[in-house]
N, C-alpha and C. Protein backbone atom coordinates (compact mmCIF):
# COMPACT_ATOMS: atom_id res chain seq x y z
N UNK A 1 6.93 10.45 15.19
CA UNK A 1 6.09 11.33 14.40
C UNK A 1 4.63 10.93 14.63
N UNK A 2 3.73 12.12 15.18
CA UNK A 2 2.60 11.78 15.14
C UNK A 2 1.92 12.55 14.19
N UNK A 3 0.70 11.55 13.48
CA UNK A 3 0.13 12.74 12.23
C UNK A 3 -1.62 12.30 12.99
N UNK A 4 -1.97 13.84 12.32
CA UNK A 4 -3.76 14.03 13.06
C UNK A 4 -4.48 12.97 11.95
N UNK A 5 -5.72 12.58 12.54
CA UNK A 5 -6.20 11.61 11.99
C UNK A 5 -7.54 12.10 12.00
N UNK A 6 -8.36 12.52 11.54
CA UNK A 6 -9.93 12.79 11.20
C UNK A 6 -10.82 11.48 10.67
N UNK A 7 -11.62 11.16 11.71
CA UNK A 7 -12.53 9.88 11.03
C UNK A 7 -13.91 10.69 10.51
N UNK A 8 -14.25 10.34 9.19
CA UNK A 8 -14.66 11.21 8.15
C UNK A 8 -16.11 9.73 8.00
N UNK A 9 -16.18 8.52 7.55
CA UNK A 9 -17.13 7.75 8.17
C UNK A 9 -17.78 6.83 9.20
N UNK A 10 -18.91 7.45 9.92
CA UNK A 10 -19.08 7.16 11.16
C UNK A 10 -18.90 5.54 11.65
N UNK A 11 -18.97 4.97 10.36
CA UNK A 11 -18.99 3.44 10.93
C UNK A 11 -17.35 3.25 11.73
N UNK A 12 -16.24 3.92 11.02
CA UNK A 12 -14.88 3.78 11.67
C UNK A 12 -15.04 3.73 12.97
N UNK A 13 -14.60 2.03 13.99
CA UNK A 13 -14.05 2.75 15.40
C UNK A 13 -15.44 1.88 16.22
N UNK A 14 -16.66 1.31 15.16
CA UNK A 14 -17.40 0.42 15.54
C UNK A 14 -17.00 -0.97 14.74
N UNK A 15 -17.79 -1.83 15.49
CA UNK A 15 -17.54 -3.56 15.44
C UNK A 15 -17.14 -3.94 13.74
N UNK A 16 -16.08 -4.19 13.58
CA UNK A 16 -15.89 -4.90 11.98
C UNK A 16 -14.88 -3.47 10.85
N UNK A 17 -14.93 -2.47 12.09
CA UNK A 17 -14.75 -1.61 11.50
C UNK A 17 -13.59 -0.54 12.07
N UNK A 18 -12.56 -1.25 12.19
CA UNK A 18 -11.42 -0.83 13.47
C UNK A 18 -10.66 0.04 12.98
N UNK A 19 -10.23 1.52 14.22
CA UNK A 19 -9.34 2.47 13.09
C UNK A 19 -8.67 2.10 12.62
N UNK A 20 -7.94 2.67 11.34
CA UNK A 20 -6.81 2.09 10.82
C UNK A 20 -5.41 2.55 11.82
N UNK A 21 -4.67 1.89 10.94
CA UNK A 21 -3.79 1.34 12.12
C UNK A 21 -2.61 0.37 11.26
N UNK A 22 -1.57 0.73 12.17
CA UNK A 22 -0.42 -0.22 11.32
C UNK A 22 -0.64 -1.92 11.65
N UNK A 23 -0.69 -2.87 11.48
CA UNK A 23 -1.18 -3.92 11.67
C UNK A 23 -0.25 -4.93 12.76
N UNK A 24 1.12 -4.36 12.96
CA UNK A 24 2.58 -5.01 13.17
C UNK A 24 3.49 -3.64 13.52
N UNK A 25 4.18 -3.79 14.94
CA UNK A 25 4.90 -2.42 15.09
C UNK A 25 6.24 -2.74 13.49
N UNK A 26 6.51 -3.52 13.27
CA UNK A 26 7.57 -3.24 11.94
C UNK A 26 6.32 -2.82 10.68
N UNK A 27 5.15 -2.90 10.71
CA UNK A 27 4.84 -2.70 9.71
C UNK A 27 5.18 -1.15 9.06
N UNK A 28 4.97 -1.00 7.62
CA UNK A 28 5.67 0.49 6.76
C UNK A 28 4.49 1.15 7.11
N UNK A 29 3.05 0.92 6.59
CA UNK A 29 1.89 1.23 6.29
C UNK A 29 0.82 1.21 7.37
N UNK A 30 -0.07 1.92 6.76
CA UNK A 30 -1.21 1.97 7.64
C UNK A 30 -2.32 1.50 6.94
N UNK A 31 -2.97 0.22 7.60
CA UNK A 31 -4.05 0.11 6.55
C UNK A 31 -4.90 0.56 6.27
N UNK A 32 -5.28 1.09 5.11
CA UNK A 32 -6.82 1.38 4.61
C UNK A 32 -8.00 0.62 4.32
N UNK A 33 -9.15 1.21 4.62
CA UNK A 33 -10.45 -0.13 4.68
C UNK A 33 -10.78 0.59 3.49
N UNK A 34 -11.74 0.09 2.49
CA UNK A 34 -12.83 0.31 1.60
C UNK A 34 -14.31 0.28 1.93
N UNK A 35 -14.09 1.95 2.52
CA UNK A 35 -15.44 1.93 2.86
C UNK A 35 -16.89 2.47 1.97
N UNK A 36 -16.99 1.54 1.35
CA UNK A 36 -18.50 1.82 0.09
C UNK A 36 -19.57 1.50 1.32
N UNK A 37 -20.49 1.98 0.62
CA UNK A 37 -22.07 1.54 1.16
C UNK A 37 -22.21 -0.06 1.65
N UNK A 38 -21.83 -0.30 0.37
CA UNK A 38 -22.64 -1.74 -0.05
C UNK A 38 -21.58 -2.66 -0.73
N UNK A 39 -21.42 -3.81 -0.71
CA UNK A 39 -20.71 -4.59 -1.60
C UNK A 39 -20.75 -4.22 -3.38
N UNK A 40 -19.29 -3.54 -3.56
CA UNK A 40 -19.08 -3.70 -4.94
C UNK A 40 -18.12 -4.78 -5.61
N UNK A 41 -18.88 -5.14 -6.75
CA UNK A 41 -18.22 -5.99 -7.96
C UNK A 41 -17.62 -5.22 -9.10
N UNK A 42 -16.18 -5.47 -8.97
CA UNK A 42 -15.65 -4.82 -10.19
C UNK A 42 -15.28 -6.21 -10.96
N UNK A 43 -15.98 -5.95 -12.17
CA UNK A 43 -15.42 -6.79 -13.08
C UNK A 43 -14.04 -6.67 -13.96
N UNK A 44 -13.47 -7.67 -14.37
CA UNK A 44 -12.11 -7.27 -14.86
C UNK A 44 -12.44 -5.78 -15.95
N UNK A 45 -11.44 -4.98 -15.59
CA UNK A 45 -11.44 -3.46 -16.18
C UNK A 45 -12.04 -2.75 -15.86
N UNK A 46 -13.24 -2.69 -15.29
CA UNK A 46 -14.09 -2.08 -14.29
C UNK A 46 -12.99 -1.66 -13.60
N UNK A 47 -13.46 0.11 -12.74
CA UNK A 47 -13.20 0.98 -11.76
C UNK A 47 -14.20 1.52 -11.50
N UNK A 48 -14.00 2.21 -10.01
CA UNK A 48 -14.71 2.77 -9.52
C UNK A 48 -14.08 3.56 -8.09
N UNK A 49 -14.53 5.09 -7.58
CA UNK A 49 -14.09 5.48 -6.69
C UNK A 49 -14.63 5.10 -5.60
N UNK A 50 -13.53 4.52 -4.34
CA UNK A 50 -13.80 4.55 -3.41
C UNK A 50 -12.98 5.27 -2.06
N UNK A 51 -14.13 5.44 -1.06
CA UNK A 51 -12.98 6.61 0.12
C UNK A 51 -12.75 5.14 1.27
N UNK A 52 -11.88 6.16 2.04
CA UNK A 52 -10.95 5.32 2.92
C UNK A 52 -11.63 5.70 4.63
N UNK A 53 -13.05 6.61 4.24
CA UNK A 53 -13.40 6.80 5.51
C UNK A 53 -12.43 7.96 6.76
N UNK A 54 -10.85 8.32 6.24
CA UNK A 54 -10.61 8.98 7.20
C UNK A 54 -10.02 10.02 6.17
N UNK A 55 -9.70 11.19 6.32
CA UNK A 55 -8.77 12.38 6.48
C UNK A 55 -7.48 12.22 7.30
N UNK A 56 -6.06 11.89 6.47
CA UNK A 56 -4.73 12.38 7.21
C UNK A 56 -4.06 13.58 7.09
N UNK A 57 -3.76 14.24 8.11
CA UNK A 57 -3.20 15.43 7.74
C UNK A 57 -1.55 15.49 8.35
N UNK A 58 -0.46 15.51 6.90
CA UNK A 58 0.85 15.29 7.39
C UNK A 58 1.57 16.39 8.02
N UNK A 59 0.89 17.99 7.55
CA UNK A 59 1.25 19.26 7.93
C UNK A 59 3.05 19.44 7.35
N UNK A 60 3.48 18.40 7.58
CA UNK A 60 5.01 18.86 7.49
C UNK A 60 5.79 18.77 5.82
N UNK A 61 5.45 19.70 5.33
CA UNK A 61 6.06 19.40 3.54
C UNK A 61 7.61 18.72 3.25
N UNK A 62 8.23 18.05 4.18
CA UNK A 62 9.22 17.39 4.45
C UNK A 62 8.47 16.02 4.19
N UNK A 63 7.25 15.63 4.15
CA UNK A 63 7.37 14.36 4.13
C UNK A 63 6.42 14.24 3.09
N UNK A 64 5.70 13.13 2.27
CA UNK A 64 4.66 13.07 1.91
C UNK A 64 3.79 11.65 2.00
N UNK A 65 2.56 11.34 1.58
CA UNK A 65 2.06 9.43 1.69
C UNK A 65 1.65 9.40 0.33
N UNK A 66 1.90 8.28 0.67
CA UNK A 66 1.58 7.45 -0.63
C UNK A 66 0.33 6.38 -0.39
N UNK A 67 -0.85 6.39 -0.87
CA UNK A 67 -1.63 5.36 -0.77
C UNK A 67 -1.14 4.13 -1.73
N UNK A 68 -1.04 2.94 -1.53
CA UNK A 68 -0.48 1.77 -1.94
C UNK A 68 -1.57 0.70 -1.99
N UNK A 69 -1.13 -0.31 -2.88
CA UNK A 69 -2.29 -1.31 -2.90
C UNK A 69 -1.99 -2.17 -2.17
N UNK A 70 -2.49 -2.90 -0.66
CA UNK A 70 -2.02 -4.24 -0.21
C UNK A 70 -1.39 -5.22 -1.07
N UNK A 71 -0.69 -6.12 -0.83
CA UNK A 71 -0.06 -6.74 -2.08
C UNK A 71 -1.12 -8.20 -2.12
N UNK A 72 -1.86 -8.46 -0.76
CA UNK A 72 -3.01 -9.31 -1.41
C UNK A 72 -4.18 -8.99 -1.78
N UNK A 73 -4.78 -7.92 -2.09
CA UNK A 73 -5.40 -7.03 -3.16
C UNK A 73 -4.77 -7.03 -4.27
N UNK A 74 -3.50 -6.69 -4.27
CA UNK A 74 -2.60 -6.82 -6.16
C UNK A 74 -2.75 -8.00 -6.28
N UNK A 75 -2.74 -9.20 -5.42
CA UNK A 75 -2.83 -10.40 -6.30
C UNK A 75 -3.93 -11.08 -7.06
N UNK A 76 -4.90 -10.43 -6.23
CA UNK A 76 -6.54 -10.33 -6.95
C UNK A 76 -7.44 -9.28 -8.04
N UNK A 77 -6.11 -8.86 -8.58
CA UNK A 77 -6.54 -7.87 -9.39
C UNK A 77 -6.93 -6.12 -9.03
N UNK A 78 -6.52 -5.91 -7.55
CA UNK A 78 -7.42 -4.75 -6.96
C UNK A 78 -5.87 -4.06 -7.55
N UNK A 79 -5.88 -2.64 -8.10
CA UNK A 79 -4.96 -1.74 -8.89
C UNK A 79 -5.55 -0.39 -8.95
N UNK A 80 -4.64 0.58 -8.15
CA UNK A 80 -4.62 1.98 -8.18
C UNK A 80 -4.65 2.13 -9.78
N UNK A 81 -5.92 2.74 -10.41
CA UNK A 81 -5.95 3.63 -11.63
C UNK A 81 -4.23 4.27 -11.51
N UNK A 82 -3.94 5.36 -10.82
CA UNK A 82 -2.64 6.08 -11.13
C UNK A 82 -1.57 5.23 -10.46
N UNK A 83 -1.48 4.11 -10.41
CA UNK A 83 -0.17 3.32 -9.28
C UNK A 83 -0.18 3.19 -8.04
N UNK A 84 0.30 4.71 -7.89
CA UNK A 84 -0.01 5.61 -6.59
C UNK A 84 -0.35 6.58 -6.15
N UNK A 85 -0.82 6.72 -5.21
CA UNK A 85 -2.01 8.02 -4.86
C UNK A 85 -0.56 8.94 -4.20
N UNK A 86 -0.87 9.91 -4.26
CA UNK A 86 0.60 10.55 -3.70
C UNK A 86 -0.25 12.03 -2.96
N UNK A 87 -0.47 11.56 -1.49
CA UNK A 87 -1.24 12.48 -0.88
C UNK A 87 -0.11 13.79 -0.11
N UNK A 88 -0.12 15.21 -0.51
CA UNK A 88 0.60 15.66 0.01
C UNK A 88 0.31 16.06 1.41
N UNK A 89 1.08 17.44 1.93
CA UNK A 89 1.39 17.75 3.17
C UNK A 89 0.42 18.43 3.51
N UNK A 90 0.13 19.30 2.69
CA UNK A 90 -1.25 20.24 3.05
C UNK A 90 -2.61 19.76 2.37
N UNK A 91 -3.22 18.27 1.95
CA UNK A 91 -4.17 17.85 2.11
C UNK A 91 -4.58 17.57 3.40
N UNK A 92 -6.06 18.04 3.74
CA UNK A 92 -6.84 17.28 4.46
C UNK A 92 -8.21 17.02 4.46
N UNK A 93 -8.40 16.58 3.38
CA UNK A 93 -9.30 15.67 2.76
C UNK A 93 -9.70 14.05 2.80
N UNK A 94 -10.91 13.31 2.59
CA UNK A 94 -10.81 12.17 2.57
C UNK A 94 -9.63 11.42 1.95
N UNK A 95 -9.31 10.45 2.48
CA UNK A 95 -8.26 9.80 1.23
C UNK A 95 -9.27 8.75 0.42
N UNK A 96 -8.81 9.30 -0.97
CA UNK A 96 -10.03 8.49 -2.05
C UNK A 96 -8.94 7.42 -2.53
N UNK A 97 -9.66 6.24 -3.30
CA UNK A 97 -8.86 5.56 -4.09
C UNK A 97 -9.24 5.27 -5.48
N UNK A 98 -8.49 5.66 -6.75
CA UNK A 98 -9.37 5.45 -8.15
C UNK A 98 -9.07 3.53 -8.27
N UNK A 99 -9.93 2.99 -7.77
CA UNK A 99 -9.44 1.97 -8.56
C UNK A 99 -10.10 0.90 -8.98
N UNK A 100 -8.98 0.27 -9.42
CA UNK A 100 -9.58 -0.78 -10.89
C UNK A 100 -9.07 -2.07 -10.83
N UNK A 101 -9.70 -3.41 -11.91
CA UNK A 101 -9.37 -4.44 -11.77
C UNK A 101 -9.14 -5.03 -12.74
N UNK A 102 -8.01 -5.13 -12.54
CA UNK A 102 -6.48 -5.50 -13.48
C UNK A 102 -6.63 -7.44 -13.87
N UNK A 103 -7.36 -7.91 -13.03
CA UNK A 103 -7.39 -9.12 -12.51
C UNK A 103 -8.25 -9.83 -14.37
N UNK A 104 -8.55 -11.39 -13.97
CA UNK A 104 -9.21 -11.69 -15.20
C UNK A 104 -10.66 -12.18 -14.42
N UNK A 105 -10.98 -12.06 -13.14
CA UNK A 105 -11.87 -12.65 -12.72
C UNK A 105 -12.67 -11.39 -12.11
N UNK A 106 -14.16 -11.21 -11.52
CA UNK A 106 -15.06 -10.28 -10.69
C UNK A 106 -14.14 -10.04 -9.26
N UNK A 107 -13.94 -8.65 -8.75
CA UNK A 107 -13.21 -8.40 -7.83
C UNK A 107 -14.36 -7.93 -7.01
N UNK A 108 -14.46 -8.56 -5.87
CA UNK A 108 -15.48 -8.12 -5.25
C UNK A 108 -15.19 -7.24 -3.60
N UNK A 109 -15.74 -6.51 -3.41
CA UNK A 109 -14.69 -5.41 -1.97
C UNK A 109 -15.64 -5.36 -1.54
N UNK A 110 -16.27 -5.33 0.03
CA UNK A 110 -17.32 -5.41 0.67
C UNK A 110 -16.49 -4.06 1.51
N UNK A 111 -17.59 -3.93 2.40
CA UNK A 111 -17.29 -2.45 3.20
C UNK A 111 -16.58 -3.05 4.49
N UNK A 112 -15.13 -2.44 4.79
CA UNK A 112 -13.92 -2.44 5.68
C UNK A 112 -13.18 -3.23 5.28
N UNK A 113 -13.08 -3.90 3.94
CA UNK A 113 -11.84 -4.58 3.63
C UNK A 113 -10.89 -3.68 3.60
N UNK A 114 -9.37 -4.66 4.16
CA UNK A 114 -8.73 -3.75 4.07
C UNK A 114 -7.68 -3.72 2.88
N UNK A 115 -7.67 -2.68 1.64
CA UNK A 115 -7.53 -2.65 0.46
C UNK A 115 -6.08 -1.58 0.02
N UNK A 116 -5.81 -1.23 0.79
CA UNK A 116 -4.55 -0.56 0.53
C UNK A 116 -3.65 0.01 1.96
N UNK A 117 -2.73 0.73 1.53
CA UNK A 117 -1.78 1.20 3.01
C UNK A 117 -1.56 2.55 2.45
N UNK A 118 -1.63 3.31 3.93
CA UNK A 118 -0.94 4.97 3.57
C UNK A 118 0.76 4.45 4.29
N UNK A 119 1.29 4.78 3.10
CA UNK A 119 3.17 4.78 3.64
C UNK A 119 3.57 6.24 3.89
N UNK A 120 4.28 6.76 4.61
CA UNK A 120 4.83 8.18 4.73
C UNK A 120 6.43 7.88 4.66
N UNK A 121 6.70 8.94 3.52
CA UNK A 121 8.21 8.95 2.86
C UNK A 121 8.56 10.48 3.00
N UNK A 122 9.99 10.17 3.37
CA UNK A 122 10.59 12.10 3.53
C UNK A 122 10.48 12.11 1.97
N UNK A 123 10.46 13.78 1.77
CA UNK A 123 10.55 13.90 0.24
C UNK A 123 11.83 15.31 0.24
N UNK A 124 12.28 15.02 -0.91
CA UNK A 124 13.35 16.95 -1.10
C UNK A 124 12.62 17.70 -2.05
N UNK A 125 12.75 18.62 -1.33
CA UNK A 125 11.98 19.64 -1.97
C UNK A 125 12.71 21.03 -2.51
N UNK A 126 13.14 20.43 -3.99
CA UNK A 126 14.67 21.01 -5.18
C UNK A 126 13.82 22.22 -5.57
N UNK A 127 14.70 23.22 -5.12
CA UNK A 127 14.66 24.62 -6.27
C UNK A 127 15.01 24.17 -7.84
N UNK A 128 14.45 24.85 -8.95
CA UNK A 128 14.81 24.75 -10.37
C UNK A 128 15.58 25.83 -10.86
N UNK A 129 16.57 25.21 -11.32
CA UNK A 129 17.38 26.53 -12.06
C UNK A 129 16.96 26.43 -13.53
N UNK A 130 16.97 27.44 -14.42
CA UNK A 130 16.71 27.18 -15.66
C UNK A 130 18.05 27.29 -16.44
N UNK A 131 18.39 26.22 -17.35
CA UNK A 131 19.50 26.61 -17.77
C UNK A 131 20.11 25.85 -19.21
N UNK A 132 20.71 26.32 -20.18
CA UNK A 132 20.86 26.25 -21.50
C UNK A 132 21.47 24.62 -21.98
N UNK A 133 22.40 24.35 -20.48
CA UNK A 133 22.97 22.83 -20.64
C UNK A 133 23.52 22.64 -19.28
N UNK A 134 23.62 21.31 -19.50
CA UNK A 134 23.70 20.95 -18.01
C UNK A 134 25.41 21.41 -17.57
N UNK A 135 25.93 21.33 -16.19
CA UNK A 135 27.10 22.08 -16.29
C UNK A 135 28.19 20.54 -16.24
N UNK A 136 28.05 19.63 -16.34
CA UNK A 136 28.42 18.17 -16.18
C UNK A 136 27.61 17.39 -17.56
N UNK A 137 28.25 16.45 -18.35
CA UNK A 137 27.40 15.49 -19.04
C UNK A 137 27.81 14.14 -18.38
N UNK A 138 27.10 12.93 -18.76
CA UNK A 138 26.82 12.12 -18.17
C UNK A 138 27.23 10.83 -19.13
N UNK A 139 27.88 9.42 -19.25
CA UNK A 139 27.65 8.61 -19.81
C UNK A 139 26.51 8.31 -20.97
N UNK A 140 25.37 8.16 -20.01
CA UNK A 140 23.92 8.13 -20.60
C UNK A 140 23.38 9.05 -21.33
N UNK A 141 24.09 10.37 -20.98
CA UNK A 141 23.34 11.66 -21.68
C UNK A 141 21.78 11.59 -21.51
N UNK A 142 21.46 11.99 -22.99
CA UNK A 142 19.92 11.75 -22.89
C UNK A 142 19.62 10.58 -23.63
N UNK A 143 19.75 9.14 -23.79
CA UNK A 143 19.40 7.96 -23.95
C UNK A 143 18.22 7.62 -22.86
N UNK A 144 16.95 7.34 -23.32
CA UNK A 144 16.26 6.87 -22.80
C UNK A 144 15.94 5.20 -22.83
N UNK A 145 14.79 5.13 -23.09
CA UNK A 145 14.29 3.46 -22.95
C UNK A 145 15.11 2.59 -23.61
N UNK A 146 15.57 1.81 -22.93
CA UNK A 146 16.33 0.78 -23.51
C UNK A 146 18.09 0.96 -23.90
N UNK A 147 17.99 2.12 -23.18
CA UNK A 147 19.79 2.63 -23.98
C UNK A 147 20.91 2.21 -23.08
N UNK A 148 20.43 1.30 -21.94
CA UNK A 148 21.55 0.54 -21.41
C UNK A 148 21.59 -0.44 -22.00
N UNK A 149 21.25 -1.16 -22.47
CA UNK A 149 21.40 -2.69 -23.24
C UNK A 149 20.08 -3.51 -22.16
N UNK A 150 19.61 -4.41 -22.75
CA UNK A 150 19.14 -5.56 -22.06
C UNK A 150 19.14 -6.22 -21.26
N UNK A 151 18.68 -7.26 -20.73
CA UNK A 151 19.38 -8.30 -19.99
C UNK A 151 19.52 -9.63 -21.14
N UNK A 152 20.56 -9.66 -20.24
CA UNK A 152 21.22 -11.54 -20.88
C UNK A 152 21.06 -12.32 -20.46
């Protein structure tokens, strides 16, 4: 699968500033840089938007990405506002990131760190029936939070 790639800031593709790119042929992801102006400080709870410098376009509504947080960014507090960014098939727009710092210390992101991954996942895409009850019930029924028991 090849998907089109639009570099959207000019620094991408010069010195310090390499396309993104999966890092490892096993790697899932593609990394994303944080490309701000200037060095930002997010202090713990502090957010702020930042773009990723490119436009992906997946075209195929069979699949969709997910922007993700590197997991050594999660360990420093760097945290998607919504979890995950869930970019569909017919975006082609910058990929932005809302995010925030979860952390207890100043999170600081300079321009091309690399701060998250686009993953691409097949998705199904279910017709809705509308209907009075389900035609099967279930153990669980409708028990929500906590209605399996605990752990021991």
């Amino acid at each position: 699968m090849k998907l089109q790639m639009k570099i959207i800031d000019p620094r991408i593709g010069t010195p310090g500033f390499p396309v993104p790119a999966r890092q490892t042929p096993e790697s899932a992801g593609i990394d994303l840089m944080a490309m701000v102006p200037e060095t930002l400080t997010l202090n713990p709870g502090d957010s702020a938007k930042i773009g990723a410098g490119v436009a992906i376009y997946l075209k195929d509504p069979n699949f969709v990405g997910f922007v993700i947080p590197r997991s050594g960014m999660g360990s420093k507090g760097f945290s998607l506002k919504n979890t995950i960014g869930v970019i569909d098939a017919d975006y082609q727009g910058e990929l932005l990131m809302m995010v925030k710092n979860t952390g207890e210390a100043p999170l600081v992101i300079n321009p091309g760190d690399r701060v998250a991954q686009y993953v691409v996942v097949p998705v199904a895409l279910p017709g809705l029936d509308v209907v009075e009850t389900f035609d099967t019930s279930t153990h669980r029924g409708t028990g929500g939070f906590g209605s399996t028991g605990t752990a021991s």
